[in-house]
Protein backbone atom coordinates (compact mmCIF):
# COMPACT_ATOMS: atom_id res chain seq x y z
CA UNK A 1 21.55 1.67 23.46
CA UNK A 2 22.31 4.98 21.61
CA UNK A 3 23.54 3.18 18.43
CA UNK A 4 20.16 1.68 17.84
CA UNK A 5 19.18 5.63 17.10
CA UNK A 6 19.88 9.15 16.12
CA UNK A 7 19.65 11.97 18.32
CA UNK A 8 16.81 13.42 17.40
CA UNK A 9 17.78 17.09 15.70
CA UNK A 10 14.64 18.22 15.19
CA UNK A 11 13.45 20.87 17.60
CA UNK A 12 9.79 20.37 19.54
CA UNK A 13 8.16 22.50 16.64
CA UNK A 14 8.88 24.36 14.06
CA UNK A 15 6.15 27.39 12.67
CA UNK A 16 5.27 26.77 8.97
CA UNK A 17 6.90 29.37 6.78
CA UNK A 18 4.58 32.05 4.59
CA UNK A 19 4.17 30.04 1.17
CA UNK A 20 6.73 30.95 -1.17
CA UNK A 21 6.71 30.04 -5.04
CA UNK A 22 7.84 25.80 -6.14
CA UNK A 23 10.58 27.90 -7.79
CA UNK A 24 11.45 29.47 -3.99
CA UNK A 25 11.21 26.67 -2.33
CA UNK A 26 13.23 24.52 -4.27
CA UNK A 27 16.24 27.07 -4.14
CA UNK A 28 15.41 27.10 -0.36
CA UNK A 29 16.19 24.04 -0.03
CA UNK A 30 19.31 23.44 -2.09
CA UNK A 31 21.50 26.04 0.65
CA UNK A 32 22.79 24.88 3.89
CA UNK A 33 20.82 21.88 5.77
CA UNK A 34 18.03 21.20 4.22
CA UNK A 35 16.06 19.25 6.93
CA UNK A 36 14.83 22.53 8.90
CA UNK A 37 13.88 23.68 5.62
CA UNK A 38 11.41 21.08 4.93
CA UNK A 39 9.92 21.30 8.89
CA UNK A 40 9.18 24.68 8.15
CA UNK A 41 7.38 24.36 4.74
CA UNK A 42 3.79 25.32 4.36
CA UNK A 43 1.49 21.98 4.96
CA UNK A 44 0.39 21.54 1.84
CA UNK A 45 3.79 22.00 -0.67
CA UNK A 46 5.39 19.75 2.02
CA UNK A 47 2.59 16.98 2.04
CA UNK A 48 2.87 17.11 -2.37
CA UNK A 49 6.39 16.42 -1.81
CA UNK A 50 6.05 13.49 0.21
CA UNK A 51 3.25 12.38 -2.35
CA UNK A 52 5.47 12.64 -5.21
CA UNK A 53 8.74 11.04 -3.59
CA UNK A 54 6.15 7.95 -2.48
CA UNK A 55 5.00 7.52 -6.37
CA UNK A 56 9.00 7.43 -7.05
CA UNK A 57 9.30 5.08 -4.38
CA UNK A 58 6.75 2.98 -5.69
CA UNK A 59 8.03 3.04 -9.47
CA UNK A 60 11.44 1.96 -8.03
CA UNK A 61 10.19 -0.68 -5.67
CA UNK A 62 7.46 -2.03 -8.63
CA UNK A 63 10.50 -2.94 -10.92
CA UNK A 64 12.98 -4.13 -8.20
CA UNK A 65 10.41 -6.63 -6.71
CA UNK A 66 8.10 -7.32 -9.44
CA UNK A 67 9.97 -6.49 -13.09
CA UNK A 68 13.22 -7.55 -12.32
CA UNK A 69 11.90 -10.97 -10.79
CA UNK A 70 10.52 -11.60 -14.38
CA UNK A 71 7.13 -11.60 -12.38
CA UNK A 72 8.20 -14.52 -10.10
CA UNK A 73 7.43 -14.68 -6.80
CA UNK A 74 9.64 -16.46 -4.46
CA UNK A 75 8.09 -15.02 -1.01
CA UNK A 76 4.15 -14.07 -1.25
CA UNK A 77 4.10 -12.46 1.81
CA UNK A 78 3.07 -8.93 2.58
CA UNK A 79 5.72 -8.23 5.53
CA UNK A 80 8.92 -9.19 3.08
CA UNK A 81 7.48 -10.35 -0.04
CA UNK A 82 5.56 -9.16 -3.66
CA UNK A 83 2.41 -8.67 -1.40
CA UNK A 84 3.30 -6.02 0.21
CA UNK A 85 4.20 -4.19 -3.27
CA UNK A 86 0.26 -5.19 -4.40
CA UNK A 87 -0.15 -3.51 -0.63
CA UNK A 88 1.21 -0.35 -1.30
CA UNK A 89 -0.10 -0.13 -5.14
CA UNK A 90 -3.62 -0.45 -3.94
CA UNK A 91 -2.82 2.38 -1.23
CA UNK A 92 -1.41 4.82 -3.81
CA UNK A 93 -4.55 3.64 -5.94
CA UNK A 94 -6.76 4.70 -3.15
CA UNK A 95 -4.57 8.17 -3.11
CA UNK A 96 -4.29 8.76 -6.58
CA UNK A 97 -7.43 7.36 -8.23
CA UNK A 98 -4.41 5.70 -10.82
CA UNK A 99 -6.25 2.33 -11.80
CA UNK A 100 -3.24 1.29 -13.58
CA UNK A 101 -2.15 0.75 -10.15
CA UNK A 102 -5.58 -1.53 -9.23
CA UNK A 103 -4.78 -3.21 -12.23
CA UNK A 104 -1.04 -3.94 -11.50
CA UNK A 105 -2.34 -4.74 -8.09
CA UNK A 106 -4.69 -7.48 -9.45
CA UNK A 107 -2.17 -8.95 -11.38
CA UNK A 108 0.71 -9.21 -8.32
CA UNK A 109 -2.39 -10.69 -6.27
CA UNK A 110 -2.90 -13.27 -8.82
CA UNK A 111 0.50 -14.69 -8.34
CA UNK A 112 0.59 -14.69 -4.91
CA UNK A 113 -2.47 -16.64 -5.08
CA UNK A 114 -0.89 -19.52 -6.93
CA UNK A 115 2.50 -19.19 -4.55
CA UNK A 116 0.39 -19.59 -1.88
CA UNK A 117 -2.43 -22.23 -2.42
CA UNK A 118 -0.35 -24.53 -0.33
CA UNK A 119 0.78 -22.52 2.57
CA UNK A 120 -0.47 -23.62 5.56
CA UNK A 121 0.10 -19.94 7.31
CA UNK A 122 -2.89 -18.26 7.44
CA UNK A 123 -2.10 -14.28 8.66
CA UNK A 124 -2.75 -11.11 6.89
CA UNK A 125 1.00 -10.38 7.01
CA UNK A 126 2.05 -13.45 6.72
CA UNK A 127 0.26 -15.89 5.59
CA UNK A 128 -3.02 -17.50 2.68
CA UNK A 129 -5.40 -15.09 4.40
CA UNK A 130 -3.99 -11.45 3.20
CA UNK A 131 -3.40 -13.14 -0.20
CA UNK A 132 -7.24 -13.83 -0.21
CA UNK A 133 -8.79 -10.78 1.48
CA UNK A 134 -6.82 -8.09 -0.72
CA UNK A 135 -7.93 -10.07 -3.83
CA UNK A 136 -11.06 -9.67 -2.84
CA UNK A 137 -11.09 -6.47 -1.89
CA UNK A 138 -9.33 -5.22 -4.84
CA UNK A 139 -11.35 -7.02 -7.54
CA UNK A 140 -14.36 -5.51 -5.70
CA UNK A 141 -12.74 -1.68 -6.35
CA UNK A 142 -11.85 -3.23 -9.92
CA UNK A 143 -15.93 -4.45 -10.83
CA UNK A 144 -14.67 -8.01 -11.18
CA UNK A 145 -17.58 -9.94 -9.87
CA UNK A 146 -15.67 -13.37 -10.79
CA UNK A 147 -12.47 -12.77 -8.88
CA UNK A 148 -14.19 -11.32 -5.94
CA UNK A 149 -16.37 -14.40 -4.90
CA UNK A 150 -13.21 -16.92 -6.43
CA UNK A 151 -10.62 -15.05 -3.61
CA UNK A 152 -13.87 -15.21 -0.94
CA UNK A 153 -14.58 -18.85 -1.91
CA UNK A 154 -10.30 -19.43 -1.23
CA UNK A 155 -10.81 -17.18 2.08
CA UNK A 156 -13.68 -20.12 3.09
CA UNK A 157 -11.29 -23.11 2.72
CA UNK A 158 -8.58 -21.67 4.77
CA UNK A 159 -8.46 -23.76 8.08
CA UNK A 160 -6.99 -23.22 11.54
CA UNK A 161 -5.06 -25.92 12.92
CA UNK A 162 -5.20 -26.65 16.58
CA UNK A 163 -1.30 -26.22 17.36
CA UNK A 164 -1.50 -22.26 15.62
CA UNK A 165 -0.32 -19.68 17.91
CA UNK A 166 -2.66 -16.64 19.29
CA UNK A 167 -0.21 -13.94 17.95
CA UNK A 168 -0.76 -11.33 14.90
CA UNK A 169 2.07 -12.45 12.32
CA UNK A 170 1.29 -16.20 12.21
CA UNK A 171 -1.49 -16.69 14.71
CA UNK A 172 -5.04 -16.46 15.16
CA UNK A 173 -5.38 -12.95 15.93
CA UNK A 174 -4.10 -12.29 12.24
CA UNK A 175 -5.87 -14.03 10.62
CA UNK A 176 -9.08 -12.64 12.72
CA UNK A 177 -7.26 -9.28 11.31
CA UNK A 178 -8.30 -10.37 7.68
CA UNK A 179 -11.67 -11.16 9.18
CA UNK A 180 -11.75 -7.59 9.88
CA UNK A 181 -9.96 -6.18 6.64
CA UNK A 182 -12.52 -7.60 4.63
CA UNK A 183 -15.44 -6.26 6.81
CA UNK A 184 -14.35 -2.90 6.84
CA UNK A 185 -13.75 -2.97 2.63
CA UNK A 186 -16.81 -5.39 1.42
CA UNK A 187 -19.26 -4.73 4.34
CA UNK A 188 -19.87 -6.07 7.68
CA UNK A 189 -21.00 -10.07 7.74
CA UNK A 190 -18.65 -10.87 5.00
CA UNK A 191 -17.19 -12.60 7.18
CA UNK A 192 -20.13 -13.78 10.16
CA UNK A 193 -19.42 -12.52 13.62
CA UNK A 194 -20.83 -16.19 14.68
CA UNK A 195 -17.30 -17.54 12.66
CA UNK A 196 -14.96 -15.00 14.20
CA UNK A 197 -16.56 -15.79 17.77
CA UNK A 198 -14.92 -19.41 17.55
CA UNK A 199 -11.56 -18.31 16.96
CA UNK A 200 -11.88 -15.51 19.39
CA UNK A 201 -13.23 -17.90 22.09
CA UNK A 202 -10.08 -19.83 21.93
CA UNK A 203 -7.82 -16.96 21.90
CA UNK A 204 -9.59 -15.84 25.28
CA UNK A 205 -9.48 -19.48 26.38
CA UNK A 206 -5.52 -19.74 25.87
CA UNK A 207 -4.97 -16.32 27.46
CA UNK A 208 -7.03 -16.64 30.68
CA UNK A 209 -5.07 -20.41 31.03
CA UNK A 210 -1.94 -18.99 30.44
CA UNK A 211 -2.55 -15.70 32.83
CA UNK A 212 -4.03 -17.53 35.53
CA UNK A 213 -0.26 -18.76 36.16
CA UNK A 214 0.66 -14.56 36.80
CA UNK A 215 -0.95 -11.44 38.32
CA UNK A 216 -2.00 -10.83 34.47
CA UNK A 217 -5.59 -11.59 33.43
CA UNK A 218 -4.44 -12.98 29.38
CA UNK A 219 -0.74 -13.97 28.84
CA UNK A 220 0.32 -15.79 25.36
CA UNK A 221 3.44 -17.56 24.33
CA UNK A 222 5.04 -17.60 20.92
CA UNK A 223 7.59 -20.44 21.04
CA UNK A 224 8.54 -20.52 24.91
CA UNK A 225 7.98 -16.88 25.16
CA UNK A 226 5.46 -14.27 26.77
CA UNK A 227 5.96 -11.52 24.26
CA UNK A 228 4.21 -8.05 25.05
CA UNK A 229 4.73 -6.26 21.07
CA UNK A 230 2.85 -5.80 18.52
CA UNK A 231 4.16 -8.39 16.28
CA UNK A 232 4.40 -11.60 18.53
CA UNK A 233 2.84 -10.69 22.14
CA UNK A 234 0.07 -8.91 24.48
CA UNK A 235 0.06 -5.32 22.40
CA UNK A 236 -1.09 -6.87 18.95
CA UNK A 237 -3.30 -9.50 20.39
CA UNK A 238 -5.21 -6.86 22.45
CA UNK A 239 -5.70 -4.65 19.51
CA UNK A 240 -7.47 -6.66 17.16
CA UNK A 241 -9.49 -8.10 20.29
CA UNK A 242 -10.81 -4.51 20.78
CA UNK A 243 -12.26 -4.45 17.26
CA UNK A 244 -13.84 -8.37 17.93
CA UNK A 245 -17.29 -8.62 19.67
CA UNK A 246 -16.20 -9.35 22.95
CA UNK A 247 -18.79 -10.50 26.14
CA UNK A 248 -18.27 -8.12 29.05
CA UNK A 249 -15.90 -10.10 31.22
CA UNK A 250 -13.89 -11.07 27.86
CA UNK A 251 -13.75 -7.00 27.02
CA UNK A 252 -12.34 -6.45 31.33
CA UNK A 253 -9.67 -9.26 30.72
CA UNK A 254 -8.17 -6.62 27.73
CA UNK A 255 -8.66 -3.85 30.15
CA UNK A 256 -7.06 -5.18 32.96
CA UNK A 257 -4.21 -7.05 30.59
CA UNK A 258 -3.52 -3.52 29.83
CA UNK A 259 -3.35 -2.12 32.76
CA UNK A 260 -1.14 -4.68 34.12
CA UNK A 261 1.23 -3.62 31.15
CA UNK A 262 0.85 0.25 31.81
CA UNK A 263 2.03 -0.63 35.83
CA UNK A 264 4.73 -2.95 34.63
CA UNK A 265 6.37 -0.70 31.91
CA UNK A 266 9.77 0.70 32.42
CA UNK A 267 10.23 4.01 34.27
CA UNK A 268 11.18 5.79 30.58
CA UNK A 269 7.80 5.25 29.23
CA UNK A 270 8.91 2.13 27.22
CA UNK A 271 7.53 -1.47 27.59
CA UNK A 272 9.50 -4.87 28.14
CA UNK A 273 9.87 -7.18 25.39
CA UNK A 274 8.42 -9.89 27.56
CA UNK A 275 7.37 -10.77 30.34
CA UNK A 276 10.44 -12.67 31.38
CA UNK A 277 12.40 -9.74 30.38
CA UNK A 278 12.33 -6.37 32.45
CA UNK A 279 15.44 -5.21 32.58
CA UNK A 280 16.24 -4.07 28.66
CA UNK A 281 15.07 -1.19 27.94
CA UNK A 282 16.31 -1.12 24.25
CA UNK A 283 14.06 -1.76 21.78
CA UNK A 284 11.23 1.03 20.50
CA UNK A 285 9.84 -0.66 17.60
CA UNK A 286 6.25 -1.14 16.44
CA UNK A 287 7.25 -5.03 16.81
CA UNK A 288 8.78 -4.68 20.46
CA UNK A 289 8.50 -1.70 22.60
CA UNK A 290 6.09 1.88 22.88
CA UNK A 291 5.27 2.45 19.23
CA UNK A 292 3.21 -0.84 18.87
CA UNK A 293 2.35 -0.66 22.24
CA UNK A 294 0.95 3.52 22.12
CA UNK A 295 -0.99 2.41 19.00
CA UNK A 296 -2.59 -0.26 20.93
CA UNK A 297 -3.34 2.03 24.04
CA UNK A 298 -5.15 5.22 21.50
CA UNK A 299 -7.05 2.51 20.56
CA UNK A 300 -8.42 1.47 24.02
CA UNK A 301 -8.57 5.18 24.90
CA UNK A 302 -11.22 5.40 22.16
CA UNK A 303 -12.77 1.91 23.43
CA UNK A 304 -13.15 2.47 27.07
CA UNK A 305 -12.39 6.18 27.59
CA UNK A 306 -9.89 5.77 30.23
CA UNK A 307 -7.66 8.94 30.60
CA UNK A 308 -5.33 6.15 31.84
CA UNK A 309 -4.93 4.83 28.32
CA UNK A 310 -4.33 8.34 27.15
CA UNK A 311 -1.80 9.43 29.44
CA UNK A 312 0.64 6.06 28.78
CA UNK A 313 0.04 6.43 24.88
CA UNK A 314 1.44 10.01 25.21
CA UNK A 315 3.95 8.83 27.32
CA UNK A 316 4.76 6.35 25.06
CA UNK A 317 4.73 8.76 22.17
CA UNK A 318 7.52 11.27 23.79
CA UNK A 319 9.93 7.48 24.14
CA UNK A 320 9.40 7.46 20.51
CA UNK A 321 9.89 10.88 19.90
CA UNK A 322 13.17 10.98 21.72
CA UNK A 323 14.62 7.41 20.53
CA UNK A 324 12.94 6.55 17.79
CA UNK A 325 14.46 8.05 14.94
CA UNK A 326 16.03 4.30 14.56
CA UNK A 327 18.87 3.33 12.35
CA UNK A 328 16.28 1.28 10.23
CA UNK A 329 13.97 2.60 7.84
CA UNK A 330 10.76 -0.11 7.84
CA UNK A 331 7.40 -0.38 9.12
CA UNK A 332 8.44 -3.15 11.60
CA UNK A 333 11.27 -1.91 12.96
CA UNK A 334 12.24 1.60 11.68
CA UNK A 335 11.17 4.93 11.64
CA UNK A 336 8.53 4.79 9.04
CA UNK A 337 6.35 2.70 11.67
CA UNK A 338 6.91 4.99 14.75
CA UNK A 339 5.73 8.06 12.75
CA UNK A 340 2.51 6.25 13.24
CA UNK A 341 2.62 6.75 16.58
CA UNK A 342 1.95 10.58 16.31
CA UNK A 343 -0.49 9.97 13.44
CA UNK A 344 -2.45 8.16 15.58
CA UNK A 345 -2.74 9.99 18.58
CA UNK A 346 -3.29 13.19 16.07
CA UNK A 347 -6.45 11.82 15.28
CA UNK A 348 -7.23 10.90 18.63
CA UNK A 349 -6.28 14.71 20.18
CA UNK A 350 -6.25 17.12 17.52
CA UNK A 351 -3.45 18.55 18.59
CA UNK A 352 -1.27 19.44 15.75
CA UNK A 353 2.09 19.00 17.87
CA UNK A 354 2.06 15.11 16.85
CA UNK A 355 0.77 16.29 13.39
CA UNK A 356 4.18 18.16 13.34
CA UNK A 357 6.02 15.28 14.69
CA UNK A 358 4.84 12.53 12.78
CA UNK A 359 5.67 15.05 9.72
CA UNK A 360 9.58 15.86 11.31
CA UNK A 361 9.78 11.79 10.95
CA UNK A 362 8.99 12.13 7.73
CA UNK A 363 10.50 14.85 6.57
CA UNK A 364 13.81 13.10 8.41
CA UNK A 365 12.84 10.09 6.23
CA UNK A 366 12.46 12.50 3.19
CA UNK A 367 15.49 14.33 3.65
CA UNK A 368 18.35 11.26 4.65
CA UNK A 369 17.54 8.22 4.06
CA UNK A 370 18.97 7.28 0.79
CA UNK A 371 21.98 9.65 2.00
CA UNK A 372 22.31 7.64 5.64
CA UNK A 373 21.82 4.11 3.78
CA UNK A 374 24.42 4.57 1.09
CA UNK A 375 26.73 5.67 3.56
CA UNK A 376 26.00 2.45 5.67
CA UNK A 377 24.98 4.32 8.84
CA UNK A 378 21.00 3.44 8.23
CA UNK A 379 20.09 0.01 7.28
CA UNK A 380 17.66 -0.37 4.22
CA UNK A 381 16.46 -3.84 5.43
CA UNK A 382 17.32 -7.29 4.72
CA UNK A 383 14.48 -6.90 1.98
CA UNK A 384 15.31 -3.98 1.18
CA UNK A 385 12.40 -2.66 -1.21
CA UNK A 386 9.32 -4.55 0.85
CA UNK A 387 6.65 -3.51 3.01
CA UNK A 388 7.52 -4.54 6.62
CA UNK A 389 11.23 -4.25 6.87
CA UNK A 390 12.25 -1.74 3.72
CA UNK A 391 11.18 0.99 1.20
CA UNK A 392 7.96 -0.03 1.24
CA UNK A 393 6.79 1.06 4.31
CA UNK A 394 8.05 4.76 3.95
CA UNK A 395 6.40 4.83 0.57
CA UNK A 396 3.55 3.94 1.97
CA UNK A 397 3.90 6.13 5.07
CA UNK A 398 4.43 8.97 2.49
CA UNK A 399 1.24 8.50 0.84
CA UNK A 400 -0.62 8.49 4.57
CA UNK A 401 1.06 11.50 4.65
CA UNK A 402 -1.61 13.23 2.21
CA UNK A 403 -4.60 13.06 4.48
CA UNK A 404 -2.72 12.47 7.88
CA UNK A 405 -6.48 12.83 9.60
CA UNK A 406 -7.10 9.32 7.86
CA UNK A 407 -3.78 7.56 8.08
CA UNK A 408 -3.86 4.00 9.52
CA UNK A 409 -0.61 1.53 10.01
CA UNK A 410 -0.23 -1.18 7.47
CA UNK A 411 -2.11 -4.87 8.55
CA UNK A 412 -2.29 -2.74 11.98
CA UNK A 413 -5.07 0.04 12.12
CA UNK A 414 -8.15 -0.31 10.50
């Protein structure tokens, strides 16, 4: 199990330093291990760091996914494909104020839409629906009146088959995600809460069927399997169901779906990968295991105020604090998502010791990455420069980094 992770080095926390000069701090930094270094820099040099190595990041990953393509897109998708590059220049456009990078944004968009217009997957992450939603949401930041009711119009026409799965990367709870994505950025009743009720009618209709087999009031399958993450199982599906309009007895299934996970989770803190399998205790990824799993439960801490919630999702946090420095780099399955974790329950707390440990993640990020990945003892991703699985997703978790009060996971948090 150890060689899915690095010991974690960093101590429990580290006091910041008294400001020195740029000129200080970079000598500082250049003797002996730099990594303590950066933990102990004053909050605001450190957090202009990480802002300027994420607009690096996003130059590099701009020309390796975009320019060197010749502007081609082979996969549209924002988990491994030129999406998730529009993705991330929209977020450092929302940072920066740079509207070259709305602009570029725009453009990548444009293609995807014309990659996509016959894809019948229709997910934020994966599928027609975040092609669609950040068009529209983008031309709406860029004053383009035309493109913003064209990529609405396309968000209308996309249908739901009766064979799609419940799930959040190619199932109805993602594309009930882009529902919600283009709420929160155009205004609510873009999309009508009497259109989202359908498809969250049948998502409570499958779950109860499926759970009335178990102790568990909502269970799911994705291809044969009762997943619990984030990506595939009970964790995502119960998040974006706490941001739907739920009836009471709809809103105590998700409560009591979660509390049958909290009494079901391994004795370490961490959570199966199914429900089928609890005996590996392996994997802590947002996909499978606590991260996606603590983000879910600071979510229903803030929905039903259950100190319950709050005690697993810190539970869950000090799993990913102790194995989650992962050999991977991504959003999905790497470090860059799991620093999320202590973002999240920052804002839920206010207590700065997961400000400083979603920071030590970074800084860890920051400091050895590129160093652990051209030695071959971190893996960059299969895709290496996109959202989900690569680059991407630490750029992007370096720009969250600025304001860490209003960071929010990729296609995750709203």
């Amino acid at each position: 199990m150890a060689d899915r992770f690095f010991p974690n080095p960093m101590p429990e926390f580290v006091p910041e330093t008294t400001p020195s000069t740029p000129q200080e701090e970079e000598e500082a930094l250049t003797v002996g291990d730099s990594l303590p270094k950066l933990l102990a820099m004053p909050h605001a040099p450190l957090l202009e760091r990480l802002k300027r190595a994420a607009l690096d990041l996003k130059e590099t990953i701009v020309i390796e996914t975009w320019g060197l393509s010749g502007q081609q897109v082979r996969d549209f998708t924002l988990y491994c494909g030129v999406l998730g590059t529009a993705f991330l220049l929209f977020k450092s456009y929302r940072v920066t104020g740079n509207g070259n990078d709305l602009s570029l944004c725009s453009e990548i968009v444009k293609a995807c839409d014309a990659a996509s217009a016959r894809s019948r997957d229709v997910t934020f992450i994966c599928g027609r629906a975040g092609v669609c939603s950040l068009g529209a949401v983008a031309a709406k930041h860029a004053g383009d009146d035309e493109s913003l009711k064209y990529y609405l119009a396309q968000f209308k026409k996309i249908k739901l088959s009766k064979d799609l799965p419940d799930e959040l990367l190619y199932g109805r709870v993602g594309f009930l995600w882009a529902c919600l994505f283009l709420n929160k950025h155009l205004g609510l009743g873009t999309v009508p809460s009497n259109y989202t009720a359908v498809v969250v009618d049948e998502v409570i209709k499958n779950g109860r069927a499926l759970g009335r087999k178990g102790r568990c009031p909502l269970m799911f399958e994705w291809y044969g399997e009762k997943y619990w993450g984030a990506a595939h199982g009970l964790a995502g599906i119960m998040h974006v169901l706490m941001d739907m309009e739920l009836k009471p007895d709809e809103l105590e299934d998700v409560r009591g779906t979660l509390k049958y996970m909290i009494s079901n989770r391994f004795r370490s803190g961490n959570y199966p990968v199914s429900e089928d399998d609890r005996k590996s205790d392996a994997l802590v990824h947002w996909c499978h295991g606590a991260p996606g799993m603590a983000l879910t439960l600071v979510k229903a801490a803030k929905v039903f105020g259950d100190k319950e919630f709050l005690d697993a999702a810190i539970e869950a946090a000090e799993v990913v604090w102790n194995r989650g420095l992962l050999k991977k780099v991504g959003i999905c399955h790497g470090i860059s998502g799991n620093a999320y974790v202590f973002l999240s329950l920052y804002q839920l707390t206010g207590d700065v010791k997961y400000l400083y440990r979603a920071k030590a993640f970074a800084c860890f990020l920051l400091d050895r990455a590129h160093k652990l990945i051209s030695r071959g003892e971190m893996h960059g991703g299969d895709r290496p420069y996109s959202m989900f699985e690569g680059l991407g997703g630490m750029a992007y978790l370096f720009l969250d980094m600025s304001d860490p009060s209003l960071s929010k996971f990729p296609a995750y948090e709203l």
